[in-house]
PDB file of N, CA and C in Angstrom:
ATOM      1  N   UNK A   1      24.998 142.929  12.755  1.00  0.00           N
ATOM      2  CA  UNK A   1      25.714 143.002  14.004  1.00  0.00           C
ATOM      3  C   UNK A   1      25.982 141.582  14.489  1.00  0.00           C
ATOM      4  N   UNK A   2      27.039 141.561  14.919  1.00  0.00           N
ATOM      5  CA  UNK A   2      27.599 140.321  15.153  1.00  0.00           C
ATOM      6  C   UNK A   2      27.250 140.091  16.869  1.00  0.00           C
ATOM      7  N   UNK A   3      26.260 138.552  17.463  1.00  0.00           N
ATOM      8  CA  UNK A   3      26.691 138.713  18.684  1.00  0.00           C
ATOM      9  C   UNK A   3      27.118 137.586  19.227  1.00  0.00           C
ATOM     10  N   UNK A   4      28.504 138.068  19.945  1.00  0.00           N
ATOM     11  CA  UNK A   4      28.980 137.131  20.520  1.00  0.00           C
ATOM     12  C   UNK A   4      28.676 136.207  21.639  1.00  0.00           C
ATOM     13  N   UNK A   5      29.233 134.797  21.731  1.00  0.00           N
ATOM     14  CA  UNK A   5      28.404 133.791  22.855  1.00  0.00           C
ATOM     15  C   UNK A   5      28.126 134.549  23.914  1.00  0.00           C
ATOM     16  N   UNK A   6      29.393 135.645  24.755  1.00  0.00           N
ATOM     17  CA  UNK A   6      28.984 135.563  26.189  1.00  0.00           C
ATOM     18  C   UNK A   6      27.622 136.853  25.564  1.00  0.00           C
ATOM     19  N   UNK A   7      27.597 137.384  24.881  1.00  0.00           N
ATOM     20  CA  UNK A   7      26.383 138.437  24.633  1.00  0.00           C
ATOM     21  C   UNK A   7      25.015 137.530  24.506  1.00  0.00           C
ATOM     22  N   UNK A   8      25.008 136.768  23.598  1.00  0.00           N
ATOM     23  CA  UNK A   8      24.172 135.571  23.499  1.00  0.00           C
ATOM     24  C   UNK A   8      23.367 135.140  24.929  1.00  0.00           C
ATOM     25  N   UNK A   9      24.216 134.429  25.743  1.00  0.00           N
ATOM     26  CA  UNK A   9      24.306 134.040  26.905  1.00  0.00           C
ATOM     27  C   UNK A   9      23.705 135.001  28.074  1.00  0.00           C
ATOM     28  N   UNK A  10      23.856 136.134  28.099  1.00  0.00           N
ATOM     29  CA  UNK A  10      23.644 137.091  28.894  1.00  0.00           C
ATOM     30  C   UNK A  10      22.057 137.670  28.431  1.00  0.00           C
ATOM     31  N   UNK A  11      21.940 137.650  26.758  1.00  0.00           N
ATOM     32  CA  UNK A  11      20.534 137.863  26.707  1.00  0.00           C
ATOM     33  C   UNK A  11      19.805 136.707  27.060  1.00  0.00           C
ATOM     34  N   UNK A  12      19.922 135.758  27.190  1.00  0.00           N
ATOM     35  CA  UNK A  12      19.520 134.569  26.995  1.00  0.00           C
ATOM     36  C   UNK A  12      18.857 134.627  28.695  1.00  0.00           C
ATOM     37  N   UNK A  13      20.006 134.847  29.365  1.00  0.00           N
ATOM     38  CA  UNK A  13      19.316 134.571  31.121  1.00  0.00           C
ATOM     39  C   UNK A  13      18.059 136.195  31.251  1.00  0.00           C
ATOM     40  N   UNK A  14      18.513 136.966  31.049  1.00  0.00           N
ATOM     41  CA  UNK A  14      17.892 138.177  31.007  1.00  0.00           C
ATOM     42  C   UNK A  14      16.257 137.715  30.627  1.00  0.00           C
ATOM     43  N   UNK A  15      16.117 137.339  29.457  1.00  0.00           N
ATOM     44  CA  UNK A  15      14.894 136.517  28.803  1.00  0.00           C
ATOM     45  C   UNK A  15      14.585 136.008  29.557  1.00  0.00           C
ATOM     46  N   UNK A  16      15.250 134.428  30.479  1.00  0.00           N
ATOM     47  CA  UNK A  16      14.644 133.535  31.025  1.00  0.00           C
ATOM     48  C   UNK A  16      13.953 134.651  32.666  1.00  0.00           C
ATOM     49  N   UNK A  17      14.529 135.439  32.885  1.00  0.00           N
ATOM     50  CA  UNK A  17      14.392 136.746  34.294  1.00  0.00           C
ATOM     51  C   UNK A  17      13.107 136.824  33.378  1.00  0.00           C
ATOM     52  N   UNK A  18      12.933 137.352  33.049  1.00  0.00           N
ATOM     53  CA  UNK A  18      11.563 138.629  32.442  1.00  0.00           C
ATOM     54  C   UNK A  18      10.388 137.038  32.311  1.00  0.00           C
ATOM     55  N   UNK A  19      10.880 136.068  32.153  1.00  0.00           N
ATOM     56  CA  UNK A  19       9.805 135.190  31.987  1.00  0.00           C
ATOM     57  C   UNK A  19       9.430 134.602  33.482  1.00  0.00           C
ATOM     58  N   UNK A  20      10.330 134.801  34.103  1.00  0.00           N
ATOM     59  CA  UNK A  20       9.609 134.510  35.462  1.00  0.00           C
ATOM     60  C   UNK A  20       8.807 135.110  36.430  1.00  0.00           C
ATOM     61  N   UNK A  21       8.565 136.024  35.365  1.00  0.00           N
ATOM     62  CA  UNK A  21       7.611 137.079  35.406  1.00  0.00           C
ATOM     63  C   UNK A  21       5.958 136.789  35.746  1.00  0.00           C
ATOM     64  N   UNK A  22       4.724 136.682  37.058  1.00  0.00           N
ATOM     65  CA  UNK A  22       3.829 136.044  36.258  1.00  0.00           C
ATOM     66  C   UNK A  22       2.767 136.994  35.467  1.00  0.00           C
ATOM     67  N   UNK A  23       1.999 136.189  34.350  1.00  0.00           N
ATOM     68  CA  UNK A  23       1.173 136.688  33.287  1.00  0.00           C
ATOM     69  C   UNK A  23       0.606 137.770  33.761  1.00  0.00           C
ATOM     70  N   UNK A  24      -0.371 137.086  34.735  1.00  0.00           N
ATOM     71  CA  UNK A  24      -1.545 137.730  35.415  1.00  0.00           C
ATOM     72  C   UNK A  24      -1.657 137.247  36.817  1.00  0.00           C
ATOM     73  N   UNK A  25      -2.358 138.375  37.309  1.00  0.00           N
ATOM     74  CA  UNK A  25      -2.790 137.951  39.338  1.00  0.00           C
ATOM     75  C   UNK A  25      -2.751 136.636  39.803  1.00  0.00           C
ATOM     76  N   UNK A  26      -3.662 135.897  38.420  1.00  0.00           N
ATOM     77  CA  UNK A  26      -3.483 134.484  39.152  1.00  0.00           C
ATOM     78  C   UNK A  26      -2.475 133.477  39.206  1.00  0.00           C
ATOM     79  N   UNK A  27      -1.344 133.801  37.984  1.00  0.00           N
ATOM     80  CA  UNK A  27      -0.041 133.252  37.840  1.00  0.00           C
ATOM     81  C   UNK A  27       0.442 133.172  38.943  1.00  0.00           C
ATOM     82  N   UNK A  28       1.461 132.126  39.159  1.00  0.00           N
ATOM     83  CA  UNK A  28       2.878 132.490  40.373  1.00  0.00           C
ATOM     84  C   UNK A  28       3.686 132.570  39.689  1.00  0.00           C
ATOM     85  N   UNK A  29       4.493 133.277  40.704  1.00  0.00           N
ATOM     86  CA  UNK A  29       5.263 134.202  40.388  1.00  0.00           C
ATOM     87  C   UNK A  29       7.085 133.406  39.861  1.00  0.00           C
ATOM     88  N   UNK A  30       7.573 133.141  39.355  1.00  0.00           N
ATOM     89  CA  UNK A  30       8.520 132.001  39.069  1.00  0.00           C
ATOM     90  C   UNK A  30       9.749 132.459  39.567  1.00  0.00           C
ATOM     91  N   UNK A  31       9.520 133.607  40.453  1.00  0.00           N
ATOM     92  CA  UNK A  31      10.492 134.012  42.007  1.00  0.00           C
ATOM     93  C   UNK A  31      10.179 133.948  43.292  1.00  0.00           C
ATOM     94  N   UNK A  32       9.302 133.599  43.710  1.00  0.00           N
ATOM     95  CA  UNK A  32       8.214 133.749  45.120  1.00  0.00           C
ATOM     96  C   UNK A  32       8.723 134.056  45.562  1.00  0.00           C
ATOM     97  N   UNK A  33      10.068 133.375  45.808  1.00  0.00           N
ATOM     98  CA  UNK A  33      11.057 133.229  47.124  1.00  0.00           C
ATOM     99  C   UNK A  33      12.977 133.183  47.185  1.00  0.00           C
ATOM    100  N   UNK A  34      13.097 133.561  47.907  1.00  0.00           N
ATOM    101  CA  UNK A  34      14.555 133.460  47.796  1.00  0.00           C
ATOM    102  C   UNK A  34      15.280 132.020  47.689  1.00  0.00           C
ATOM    103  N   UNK A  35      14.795 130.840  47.558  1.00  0.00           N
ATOM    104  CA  UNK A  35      15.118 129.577  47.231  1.00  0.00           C
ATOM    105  C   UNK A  35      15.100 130.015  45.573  1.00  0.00           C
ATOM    106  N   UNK A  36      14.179 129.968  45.314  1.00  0.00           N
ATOM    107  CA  UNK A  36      13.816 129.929  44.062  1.00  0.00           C
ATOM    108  C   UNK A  36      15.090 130.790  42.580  1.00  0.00           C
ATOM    109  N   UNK A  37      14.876 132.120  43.216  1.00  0.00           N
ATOM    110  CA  UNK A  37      16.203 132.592  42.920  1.00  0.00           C
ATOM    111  C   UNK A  37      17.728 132.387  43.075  1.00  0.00           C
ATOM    112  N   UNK A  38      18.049 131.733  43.931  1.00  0.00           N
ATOM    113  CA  UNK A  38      19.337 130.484  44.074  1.00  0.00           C
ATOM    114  C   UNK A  38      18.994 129.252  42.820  1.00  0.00           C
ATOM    115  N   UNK A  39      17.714 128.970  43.152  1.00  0.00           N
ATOM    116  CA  UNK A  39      17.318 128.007  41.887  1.00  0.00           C
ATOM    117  C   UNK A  39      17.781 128.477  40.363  1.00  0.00           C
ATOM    118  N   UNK A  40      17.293 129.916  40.523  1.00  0.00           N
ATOM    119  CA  UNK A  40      17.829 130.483  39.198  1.00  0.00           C
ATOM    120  C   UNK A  40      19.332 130.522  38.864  1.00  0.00           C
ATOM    121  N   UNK A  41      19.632 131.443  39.620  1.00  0.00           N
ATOM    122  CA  UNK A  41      20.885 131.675  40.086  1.00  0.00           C
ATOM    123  C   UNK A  41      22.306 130.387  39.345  1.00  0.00           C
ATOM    124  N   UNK A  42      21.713 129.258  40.125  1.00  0.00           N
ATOM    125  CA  UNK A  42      22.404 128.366  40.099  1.00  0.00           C
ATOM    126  C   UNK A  42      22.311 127.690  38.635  1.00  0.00           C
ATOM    127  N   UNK A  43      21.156 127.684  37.760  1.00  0.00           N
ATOM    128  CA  UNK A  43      20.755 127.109  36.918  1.00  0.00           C
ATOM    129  C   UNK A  43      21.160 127.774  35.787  1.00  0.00           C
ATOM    130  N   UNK A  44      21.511 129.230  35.785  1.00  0.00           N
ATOM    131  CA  UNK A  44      22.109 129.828  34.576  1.00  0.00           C
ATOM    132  C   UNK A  44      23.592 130.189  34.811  1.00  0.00           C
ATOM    133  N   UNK A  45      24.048 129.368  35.838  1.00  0.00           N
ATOM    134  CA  UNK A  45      25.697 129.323  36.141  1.00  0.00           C
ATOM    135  C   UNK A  45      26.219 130.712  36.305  1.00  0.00           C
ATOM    136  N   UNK A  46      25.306 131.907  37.059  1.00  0.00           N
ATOM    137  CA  UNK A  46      26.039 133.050  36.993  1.00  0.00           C
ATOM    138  C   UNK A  46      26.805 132.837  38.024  1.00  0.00           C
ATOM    139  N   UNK A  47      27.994 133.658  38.150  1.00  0.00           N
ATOM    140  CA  UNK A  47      29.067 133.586  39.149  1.00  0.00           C
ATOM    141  C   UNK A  47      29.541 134.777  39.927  1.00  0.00           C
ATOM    142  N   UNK A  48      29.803 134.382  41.131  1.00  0.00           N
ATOM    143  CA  UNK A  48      30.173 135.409  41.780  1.00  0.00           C
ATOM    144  C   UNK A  48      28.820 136.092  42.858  1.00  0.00           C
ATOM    145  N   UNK A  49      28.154 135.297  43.052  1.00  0.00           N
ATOM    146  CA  UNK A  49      26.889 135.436  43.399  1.00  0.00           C
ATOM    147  C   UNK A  49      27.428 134.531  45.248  1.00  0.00           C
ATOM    148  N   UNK A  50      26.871 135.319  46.511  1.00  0.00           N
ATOM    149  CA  UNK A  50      27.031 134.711  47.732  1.00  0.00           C
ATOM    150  C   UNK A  50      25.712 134.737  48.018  1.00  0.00           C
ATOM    151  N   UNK A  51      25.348 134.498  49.528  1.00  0.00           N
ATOM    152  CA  UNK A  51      24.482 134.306  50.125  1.00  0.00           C
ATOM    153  C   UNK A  51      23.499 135.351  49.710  1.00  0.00           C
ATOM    154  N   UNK A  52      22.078 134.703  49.102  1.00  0.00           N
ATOM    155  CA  UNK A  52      21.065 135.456  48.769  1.00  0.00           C
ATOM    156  C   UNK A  52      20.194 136.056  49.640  1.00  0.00           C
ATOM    157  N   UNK A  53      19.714 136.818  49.735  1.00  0.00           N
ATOM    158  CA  UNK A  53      18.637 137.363  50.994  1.00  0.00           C
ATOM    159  C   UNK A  53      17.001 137.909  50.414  1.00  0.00           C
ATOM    160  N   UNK A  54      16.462 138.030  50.873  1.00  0.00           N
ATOM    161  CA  UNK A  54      15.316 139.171  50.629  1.00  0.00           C
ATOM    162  C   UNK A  54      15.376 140.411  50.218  1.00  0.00           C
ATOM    163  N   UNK A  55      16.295 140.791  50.535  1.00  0.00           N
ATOM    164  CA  UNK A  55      16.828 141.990  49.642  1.00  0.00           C
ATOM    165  C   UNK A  55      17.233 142.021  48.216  1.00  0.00           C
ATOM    166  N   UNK A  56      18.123 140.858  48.049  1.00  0.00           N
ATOM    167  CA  UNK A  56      18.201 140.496  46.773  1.00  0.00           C
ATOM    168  C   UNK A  56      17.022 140.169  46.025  1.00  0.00           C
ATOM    169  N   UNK A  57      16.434 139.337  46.298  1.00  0.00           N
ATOM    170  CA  UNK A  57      15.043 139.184  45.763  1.00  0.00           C
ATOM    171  C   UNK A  57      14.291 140.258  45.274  1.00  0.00           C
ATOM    172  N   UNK A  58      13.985 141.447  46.303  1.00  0.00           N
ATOM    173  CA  UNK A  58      13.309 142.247  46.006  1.00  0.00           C
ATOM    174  C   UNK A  58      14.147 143.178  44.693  1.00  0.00           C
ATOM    175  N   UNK A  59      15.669 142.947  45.063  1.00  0.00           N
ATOM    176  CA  UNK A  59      15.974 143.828  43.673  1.00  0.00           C
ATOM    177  C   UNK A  59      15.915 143.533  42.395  1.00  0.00           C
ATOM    178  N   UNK A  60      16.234 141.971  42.181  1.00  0.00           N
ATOM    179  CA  UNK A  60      16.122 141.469  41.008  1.00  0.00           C
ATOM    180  C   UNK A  60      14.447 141.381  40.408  1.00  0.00           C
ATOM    181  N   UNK A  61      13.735 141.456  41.517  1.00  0.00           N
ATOM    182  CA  UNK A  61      12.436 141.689  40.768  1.00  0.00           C
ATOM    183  C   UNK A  61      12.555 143.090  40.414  1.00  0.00           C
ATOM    184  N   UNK A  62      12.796 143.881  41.025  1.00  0.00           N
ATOM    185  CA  UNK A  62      12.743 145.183  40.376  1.00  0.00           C
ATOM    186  C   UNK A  62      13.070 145.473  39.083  1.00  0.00           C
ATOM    187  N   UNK A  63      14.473 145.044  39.064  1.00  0.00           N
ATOM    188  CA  UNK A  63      15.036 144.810  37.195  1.00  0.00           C
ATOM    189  C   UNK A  63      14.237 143.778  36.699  1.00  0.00           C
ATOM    190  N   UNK A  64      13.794 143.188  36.966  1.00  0.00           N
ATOM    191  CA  UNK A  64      13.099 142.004  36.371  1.00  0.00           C
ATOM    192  C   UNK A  64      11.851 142.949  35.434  1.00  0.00           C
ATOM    193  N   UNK A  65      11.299 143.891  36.167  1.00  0.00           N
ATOM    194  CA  UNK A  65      10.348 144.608  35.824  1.00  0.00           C
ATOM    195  C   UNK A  65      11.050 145.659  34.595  1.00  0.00           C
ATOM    196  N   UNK A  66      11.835 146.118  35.049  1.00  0.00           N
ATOM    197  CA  UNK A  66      12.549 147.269  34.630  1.00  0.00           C
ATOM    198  C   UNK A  66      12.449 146.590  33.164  1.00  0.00           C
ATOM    199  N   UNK A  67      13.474 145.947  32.759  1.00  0.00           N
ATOM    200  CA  UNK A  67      13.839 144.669  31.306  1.00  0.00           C
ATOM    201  C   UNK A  67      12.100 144.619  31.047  1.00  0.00           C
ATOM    202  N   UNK A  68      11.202 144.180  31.332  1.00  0.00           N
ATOM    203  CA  UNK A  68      10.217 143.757  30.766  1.00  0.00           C
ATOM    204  C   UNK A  68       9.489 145.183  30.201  1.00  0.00           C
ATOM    205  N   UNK A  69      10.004 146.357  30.709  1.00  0.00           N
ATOM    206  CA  UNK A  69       9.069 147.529  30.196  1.00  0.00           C
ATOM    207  C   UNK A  69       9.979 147.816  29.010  1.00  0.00           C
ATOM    208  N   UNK A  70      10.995 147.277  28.883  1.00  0.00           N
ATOM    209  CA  UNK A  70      11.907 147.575  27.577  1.00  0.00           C
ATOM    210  C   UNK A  70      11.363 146.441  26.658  1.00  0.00           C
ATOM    211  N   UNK A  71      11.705 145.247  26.644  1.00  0.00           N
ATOM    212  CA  UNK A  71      10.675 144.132  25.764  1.00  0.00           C
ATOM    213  C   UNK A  71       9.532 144.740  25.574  1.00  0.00           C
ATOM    214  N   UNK A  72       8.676 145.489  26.165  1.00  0.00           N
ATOM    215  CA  UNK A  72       7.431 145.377  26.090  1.00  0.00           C
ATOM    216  C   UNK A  72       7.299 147.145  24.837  1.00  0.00           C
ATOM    217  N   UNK A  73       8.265 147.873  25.439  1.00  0.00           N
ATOM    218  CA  UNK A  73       8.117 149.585  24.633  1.00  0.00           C
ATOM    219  C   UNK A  73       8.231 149.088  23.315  1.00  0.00           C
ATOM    220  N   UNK A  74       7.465 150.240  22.812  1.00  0.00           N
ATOM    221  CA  UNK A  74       6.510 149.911  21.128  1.00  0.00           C
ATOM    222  C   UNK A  74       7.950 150.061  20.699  1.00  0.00           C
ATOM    223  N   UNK A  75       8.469 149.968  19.552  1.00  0.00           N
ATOM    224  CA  UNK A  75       9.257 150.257  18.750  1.00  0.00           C
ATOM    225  C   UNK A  75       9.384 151.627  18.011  1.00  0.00           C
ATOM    226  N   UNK A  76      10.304 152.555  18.131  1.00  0.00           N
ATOM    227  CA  UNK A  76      10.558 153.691  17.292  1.00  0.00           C
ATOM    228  C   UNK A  76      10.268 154.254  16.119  1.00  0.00           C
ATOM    229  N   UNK A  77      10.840 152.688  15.600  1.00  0.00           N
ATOM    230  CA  UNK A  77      10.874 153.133  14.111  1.00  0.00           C
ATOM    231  C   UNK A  77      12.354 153.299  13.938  1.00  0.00           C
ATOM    232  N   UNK A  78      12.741 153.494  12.408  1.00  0.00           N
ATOM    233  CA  UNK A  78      14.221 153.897  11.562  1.00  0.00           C
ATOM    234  C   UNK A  78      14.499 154.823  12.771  1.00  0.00           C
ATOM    235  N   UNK A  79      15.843 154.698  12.685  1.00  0.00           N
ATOM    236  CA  UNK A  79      16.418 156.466  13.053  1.00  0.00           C
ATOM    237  C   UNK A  79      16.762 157.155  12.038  1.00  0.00           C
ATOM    238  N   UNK A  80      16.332 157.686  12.303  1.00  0.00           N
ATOM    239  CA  UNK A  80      16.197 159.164  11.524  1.00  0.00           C
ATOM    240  C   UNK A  80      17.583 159.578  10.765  1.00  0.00           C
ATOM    241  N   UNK A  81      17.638 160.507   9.539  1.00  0.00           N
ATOM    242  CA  UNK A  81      18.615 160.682   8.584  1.00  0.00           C
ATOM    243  C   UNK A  81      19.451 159.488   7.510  1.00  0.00           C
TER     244      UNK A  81
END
């Protein structure tokens, strides 16, 4: 399967999301805050992005989580036939 840059690119920030993830309790968290996510934001050149809030925050952690239970699910196996 062939993947193209912007596919590349898009897994690529997705990855860097799930890593700002922290380890454990005592980690911080590499979103704390809504600065931080502008930090992101800004640093993987996504576009089309306005004024960030707490709301935002709280959603992108949500997917943030969401993506990491997919990285993390065991693998299948072949498909079948």
């Amino acid at each position: 399967m062939l993947i193209t840059h912007d596919t590349r690119c898009a897994l690529d920030t997705v990855v860097d999301l799930v890593n700002t993830a922290p380890e454990d309790a005592a980690a911080p968290d590499g979103l704390q805050d809504v600065a931080l996510l502008a930090d992101f934001v800004r640093n993987h050149e996504i576009s089309d992005v306005g004024v960030l809030s707490e709301f935002d925050l709280s959603a992108v952690r949500k997917i943030r989580g969401r993506f990491a239970s997919v990285f993390s699910a065991p693998d299948p196996g072949p498909p079948p036939g």
